[in-house]
C-alpha atoms as a PDB file:
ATOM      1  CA  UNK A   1     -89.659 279.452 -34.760  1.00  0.00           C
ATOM      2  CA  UNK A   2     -91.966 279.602 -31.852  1.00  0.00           C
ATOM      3  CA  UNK A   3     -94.652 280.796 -33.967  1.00  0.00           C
ATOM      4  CA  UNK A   4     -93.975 278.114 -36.070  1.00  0.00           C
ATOM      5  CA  UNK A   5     -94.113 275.536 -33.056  1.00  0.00           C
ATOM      6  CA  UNK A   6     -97.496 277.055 -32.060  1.00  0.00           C
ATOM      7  CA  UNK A   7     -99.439 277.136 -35.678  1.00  0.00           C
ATOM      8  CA  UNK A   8     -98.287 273.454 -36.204  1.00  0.00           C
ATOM      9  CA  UNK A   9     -99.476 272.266 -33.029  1.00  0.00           C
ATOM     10  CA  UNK A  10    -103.070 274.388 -33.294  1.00  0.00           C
ATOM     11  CA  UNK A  11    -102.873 272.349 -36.930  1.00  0.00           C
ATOM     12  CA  UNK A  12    -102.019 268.833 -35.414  1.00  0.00           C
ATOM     13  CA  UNK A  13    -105.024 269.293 -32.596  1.00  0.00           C
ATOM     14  CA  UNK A  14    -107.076 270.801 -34.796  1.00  0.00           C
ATOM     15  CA  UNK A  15    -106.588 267.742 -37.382  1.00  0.00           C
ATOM     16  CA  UNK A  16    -107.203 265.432 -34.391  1.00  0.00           C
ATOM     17  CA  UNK A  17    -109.990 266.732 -33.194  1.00  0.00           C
ATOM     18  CA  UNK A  18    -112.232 266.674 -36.535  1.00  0.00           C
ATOM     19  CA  UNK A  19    -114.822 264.448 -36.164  1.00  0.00           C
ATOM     20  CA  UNK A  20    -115.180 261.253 -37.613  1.00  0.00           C
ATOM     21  CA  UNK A  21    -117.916 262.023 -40.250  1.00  0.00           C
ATOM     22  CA  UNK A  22    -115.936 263.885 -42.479  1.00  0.00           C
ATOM     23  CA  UNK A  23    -113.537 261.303 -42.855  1.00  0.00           C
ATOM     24  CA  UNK A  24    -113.733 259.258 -45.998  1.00  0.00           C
ATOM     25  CA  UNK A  25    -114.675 255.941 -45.445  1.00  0.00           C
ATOM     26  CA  UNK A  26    -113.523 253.270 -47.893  1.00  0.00           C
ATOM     27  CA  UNK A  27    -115.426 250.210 -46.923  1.00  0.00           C
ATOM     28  CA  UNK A  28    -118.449 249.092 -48.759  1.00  0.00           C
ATOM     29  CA  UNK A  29    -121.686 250.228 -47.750  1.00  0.00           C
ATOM     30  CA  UNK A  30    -124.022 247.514 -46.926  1.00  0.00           C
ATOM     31  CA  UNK A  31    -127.079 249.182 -47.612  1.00  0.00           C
ATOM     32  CA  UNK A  32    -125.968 250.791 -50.696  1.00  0.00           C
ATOM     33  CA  UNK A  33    -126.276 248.337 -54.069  1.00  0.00           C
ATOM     34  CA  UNK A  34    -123.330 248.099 -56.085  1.00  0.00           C
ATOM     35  CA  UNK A  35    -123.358 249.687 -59.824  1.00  0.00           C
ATOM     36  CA  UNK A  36    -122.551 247.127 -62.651  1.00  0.00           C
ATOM     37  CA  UNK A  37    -119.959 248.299 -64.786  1.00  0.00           C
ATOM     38  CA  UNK A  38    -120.209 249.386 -68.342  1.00  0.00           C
ATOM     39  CA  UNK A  39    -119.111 245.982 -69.562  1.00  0.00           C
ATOM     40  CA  UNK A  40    -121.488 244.234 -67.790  1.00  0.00           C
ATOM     41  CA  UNK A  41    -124.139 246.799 -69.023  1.00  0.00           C
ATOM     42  CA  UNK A  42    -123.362 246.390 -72.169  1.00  0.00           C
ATOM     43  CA  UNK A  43    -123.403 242.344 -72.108  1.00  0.00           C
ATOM     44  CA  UNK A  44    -126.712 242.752 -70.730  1.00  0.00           C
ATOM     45  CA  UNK A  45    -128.121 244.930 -73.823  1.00  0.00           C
ATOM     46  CA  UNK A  46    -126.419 242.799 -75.867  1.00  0.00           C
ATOM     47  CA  UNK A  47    -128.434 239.798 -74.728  1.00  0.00           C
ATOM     48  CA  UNK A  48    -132.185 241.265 -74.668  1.00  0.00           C
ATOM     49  CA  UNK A  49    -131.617 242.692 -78.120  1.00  0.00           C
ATOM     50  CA  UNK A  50    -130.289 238.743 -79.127  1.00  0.00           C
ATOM     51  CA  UNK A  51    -133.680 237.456 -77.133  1.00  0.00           C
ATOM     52  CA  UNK A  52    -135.753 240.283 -78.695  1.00  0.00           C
ATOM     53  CA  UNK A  53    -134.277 239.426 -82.439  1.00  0.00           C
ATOM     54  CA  UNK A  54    -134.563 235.578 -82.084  1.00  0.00           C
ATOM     55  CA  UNK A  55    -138.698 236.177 -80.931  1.00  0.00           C
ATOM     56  CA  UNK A  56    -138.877 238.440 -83.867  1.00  0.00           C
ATOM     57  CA  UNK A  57    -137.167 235.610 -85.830  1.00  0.00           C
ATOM     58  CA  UNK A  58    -139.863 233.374 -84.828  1.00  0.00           C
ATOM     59  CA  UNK A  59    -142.902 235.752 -85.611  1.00  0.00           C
ATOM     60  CA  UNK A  60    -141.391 236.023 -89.023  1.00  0.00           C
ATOM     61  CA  UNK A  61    -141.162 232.367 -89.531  1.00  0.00           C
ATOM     62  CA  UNK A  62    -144.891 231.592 -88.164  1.00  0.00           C
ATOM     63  CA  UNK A  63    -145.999 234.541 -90.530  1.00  0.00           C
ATOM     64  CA  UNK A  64    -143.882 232.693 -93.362  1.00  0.00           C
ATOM     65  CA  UNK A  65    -145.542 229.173 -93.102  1.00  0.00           C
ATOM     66  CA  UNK A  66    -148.870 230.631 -93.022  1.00  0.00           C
ATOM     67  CA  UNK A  67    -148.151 232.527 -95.983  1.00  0.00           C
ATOM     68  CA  UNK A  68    -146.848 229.708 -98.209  1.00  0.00           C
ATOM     69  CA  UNK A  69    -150.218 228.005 -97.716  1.00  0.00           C
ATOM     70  CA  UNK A  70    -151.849 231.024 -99.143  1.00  0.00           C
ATOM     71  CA  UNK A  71    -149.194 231.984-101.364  1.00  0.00           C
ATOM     72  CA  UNK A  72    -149.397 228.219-103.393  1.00  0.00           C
ATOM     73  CA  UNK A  73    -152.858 228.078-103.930  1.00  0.00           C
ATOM     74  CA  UNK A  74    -152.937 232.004-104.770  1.00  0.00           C
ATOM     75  CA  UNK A  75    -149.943 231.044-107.303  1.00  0.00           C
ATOM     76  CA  UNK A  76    -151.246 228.392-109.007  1.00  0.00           C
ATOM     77  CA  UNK A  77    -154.569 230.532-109.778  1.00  0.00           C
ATOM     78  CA  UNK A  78    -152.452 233.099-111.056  1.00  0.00           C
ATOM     79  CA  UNK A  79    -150.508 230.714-113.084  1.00  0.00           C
ATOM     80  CA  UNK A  80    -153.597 229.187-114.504  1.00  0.00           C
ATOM     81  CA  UNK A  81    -154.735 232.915-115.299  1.00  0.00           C
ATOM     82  CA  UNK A  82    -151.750 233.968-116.450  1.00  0.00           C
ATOM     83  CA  UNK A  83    -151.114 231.228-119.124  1.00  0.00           C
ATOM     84  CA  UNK A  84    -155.534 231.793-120.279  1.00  0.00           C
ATOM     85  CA  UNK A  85    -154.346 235.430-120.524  1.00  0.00           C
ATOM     86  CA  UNK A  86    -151.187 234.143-123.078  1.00  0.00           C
ATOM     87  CA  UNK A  87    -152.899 231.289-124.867  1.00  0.00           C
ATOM     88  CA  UNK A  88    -156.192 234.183-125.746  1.00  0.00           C
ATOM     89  CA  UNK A  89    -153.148 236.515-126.913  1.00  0.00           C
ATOM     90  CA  UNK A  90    -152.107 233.981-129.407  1.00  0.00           C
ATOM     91  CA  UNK A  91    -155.814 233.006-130.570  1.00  0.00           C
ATOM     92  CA  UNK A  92    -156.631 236.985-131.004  1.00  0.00           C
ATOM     93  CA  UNK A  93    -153.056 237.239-133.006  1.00  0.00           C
ATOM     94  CA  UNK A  94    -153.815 234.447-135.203  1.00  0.00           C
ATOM     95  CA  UNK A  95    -157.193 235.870-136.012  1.00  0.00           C
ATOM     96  CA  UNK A  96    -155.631 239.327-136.812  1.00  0.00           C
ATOM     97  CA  UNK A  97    -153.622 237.403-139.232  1.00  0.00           C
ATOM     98  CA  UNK A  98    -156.502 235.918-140.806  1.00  0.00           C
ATOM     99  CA  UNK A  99    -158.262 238.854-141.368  1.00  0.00           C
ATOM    100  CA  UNK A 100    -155.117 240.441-143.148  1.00  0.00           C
ATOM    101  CA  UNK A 101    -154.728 237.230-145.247  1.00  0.00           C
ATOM    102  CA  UNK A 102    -158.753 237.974-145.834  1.00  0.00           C
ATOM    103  CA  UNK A 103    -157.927 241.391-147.475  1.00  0.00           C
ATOM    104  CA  UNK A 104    -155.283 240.381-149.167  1.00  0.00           C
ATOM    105  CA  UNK A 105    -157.299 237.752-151.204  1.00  0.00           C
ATOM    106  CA  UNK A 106    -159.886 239.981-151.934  1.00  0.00           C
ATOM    107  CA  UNK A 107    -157.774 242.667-153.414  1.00  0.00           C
ATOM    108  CA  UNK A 108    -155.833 239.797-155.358  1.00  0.00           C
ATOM    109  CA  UNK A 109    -159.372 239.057-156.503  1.00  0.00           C
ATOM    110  CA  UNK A 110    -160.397 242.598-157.238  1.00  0.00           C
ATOM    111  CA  UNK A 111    -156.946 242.909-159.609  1.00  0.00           C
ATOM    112  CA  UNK A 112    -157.622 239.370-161.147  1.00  0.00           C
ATOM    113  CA  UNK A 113    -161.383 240.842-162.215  1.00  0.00           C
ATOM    114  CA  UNK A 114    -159.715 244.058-163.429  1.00  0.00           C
ATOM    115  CA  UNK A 115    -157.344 242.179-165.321  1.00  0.00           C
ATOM    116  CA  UNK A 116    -159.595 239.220-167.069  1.00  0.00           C
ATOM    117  CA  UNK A 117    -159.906 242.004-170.176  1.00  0.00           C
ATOM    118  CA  UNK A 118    -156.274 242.199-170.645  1.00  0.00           C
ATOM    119  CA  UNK A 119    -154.629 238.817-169.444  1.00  0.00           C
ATOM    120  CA  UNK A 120    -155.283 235.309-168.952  1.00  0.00           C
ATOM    121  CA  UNK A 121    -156.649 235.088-165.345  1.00  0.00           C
ATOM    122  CA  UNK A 122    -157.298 231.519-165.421  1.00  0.00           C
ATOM    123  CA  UNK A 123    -155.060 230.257-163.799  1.00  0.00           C
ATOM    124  CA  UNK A 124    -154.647 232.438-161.214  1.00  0.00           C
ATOM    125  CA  UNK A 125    -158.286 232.245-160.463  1.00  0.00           C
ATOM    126  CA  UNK A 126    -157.500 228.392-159.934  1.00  0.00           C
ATOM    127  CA  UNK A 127    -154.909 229.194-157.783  1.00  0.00           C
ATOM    128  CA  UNK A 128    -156.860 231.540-155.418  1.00  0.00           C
ATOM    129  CA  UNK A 129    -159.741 229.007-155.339  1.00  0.00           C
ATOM    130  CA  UNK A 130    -157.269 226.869-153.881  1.00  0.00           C
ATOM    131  CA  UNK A 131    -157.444 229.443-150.935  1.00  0.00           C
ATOM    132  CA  UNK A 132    -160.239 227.154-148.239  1.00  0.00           C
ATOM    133  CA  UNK A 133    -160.953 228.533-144.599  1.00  0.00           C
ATOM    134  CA  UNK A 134    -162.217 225.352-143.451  1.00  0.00           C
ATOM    135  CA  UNK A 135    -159.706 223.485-141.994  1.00  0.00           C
ATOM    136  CA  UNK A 136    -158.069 226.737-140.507  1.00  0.00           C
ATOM    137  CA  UNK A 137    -161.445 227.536-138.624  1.00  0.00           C
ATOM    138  CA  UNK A 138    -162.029 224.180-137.486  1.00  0.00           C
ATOM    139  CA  UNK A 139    -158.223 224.082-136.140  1.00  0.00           C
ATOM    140  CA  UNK A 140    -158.709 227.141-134.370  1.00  0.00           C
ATOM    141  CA  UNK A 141    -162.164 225.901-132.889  1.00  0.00           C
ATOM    142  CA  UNK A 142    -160.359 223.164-131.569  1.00  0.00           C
ATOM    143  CA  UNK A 143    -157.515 225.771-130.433  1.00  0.00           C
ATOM    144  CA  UNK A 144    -160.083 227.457-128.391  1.00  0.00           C
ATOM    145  CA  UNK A 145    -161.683 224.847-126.778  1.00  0.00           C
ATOM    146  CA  UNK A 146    -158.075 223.591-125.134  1.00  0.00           C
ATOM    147  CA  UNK A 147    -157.601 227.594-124.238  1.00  0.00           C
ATOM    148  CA  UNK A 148    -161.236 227.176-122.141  1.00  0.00           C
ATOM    149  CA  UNK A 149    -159.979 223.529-120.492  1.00  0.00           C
ATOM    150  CA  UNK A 150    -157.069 225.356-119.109  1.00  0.00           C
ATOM    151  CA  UNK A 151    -159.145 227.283-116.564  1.00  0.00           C
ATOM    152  CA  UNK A 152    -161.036 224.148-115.464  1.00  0.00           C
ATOM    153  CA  UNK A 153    -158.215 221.366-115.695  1.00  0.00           C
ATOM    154  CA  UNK A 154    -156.338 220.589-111.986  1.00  0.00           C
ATOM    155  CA  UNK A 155    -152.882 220.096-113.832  1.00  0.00           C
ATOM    156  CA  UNK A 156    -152.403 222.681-116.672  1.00  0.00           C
ATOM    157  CA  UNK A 157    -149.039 221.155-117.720  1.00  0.00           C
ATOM    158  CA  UNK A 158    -150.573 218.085-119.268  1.00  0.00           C
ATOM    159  CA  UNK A 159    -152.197 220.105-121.133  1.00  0.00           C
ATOM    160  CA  UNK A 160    -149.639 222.507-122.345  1.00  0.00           C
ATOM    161  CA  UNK A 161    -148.343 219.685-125.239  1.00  0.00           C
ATOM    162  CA  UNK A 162    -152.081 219.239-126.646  1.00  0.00           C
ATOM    163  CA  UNK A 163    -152.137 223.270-127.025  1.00  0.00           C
ATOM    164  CA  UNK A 164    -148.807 223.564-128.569  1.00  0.00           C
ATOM    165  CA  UNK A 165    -150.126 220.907-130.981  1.00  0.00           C
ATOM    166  CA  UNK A 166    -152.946 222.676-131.686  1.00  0.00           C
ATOM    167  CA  UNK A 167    -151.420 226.430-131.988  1.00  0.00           C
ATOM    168  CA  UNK A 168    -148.792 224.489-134.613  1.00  0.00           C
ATOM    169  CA  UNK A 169    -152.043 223.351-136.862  1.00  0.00           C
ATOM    170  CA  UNK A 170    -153.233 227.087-136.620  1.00  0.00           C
ATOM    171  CA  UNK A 171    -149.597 228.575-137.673  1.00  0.00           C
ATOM    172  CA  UNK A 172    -149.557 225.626-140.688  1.00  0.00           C
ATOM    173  CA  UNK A 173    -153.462 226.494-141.900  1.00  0.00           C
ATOM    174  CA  UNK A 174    -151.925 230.039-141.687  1.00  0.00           C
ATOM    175  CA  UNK A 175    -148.467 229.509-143.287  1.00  0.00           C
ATOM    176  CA  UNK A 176    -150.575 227.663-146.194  1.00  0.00           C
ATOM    177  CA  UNK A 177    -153.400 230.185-146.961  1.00  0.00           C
ATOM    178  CA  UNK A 178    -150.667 232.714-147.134  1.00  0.00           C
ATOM    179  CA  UNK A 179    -148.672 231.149-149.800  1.00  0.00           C
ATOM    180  CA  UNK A 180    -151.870 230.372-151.887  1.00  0.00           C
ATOM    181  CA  UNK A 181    -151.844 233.979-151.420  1.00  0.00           C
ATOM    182  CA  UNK A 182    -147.991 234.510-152.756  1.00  0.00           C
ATOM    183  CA  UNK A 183    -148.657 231.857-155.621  1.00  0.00           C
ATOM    184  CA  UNK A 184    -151.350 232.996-157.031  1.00  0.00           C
ATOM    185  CA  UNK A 185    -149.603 237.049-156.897  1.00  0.00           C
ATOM    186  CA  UNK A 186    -146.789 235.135-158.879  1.00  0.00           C
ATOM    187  CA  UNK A 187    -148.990 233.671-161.328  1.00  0.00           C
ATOM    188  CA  UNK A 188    -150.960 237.027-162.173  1.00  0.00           C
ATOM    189  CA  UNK A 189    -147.453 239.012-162.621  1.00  0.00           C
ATOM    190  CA  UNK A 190    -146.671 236.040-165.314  1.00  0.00           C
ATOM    191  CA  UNK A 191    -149.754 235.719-166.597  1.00  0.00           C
ATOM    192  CA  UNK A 192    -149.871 235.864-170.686  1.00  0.00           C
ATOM    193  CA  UNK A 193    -151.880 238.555-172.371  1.00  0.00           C
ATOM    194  CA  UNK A 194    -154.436 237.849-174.583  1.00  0.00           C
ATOM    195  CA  UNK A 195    -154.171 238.837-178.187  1.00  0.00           C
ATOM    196  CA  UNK A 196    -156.950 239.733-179.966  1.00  0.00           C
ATOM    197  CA  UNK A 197    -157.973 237.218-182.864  1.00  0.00           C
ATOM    198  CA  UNK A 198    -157.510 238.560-186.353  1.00  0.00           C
ATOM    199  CA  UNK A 199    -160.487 239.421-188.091  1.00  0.00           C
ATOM    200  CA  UNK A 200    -161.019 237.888-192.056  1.00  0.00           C
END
């Protein structure tokens, strides 16, 4: 036990006598600046991406209104090109069709001339002179002169009746030439033939 009484008083002494600087200290340090916690880091990220995404926001909507200016005026030009570009589509179509209702009367007329030997053509050949180009090509005249004031015109829409109007007159010319075409067809497939006269 006496050993036991010397090696805990070396310990006590030698626990006294340590010196002060490797002691912990738990008071603050003035000098030394406090570190924010992760919450508080976090709220502070938080709030410079919110201020970097509302400037962002605001670029975006600066950007926007300039682009509607442009955008409008670019529109509208491609509106006004876009319905030239339709309204020629229909004119071209409309001429295709002519030229097939073209063909077709001349090979009607080609089978009426083969056929004046062995039938009575006459009145088919009445009914395919019915068959006038006239009033078509003057409605599609006026058809293309409302397809070249779209281009010019400031408000296209008040136009857009007129050239229905117009378009209408080209499909009715059409509709009509083509059934001249279909009547006169009927009246070859029913036409009599023609008997020879007897001889005395």
């Amino acid at each position: 036990m006496i050993l036991s009484k010397t090696v805990s008083f070396s310990l006590l002494t030698f626990l006294f006598s340590v010196s002060p600087a490797l002691a912990t200290d738990i008071s603050p340090d003035p000098t030394r600046v406090p570190r924010p916690t992760r919450v508080q880091e976090r709220l502070e990220i938080r709030q410079e991406n919110q201020e970097e995404r509302q400037e962002i926001r605001e670029e975006n909507r600066e950007d926007r209104q300039e682009l509607r200016i442009t955008t409008a005026q670019e529109r509208f030009q491609l509106r006004r090109e876009n319905s030239v570009k339709i309204a020629n589509n229909i004119v071209s179509k409309f001429e295709k069709r002519f030229v097939y209702l073209n063909k077709i009367k001349d090979r009607l007329q080609s089978k009426i001339d083969t056929l004046k030997t062995k039938r009575d053509m006459t009145e088919a050949q009445k009914k395919l002179n019915l068959y006038s180009t006239t009033q078509y090509t003057t409605d599609l005249n006026a058809l293309k002169a409302k397809v070249a004031t779209i281009s010019t015109t400031d408000n296209p829409k008040k136009i857009v009746p007129e050239l229905k109007e117009a378009i209408r007159l080209v499909q009715n010319d059409l509709k009509d030439l083509h059934q001249y075409l279909v009547d006169t067809l009927k009246v070859i497939v029913k036409s009599p033939k023609i008997t020879p006269k007897p001889t005395l």
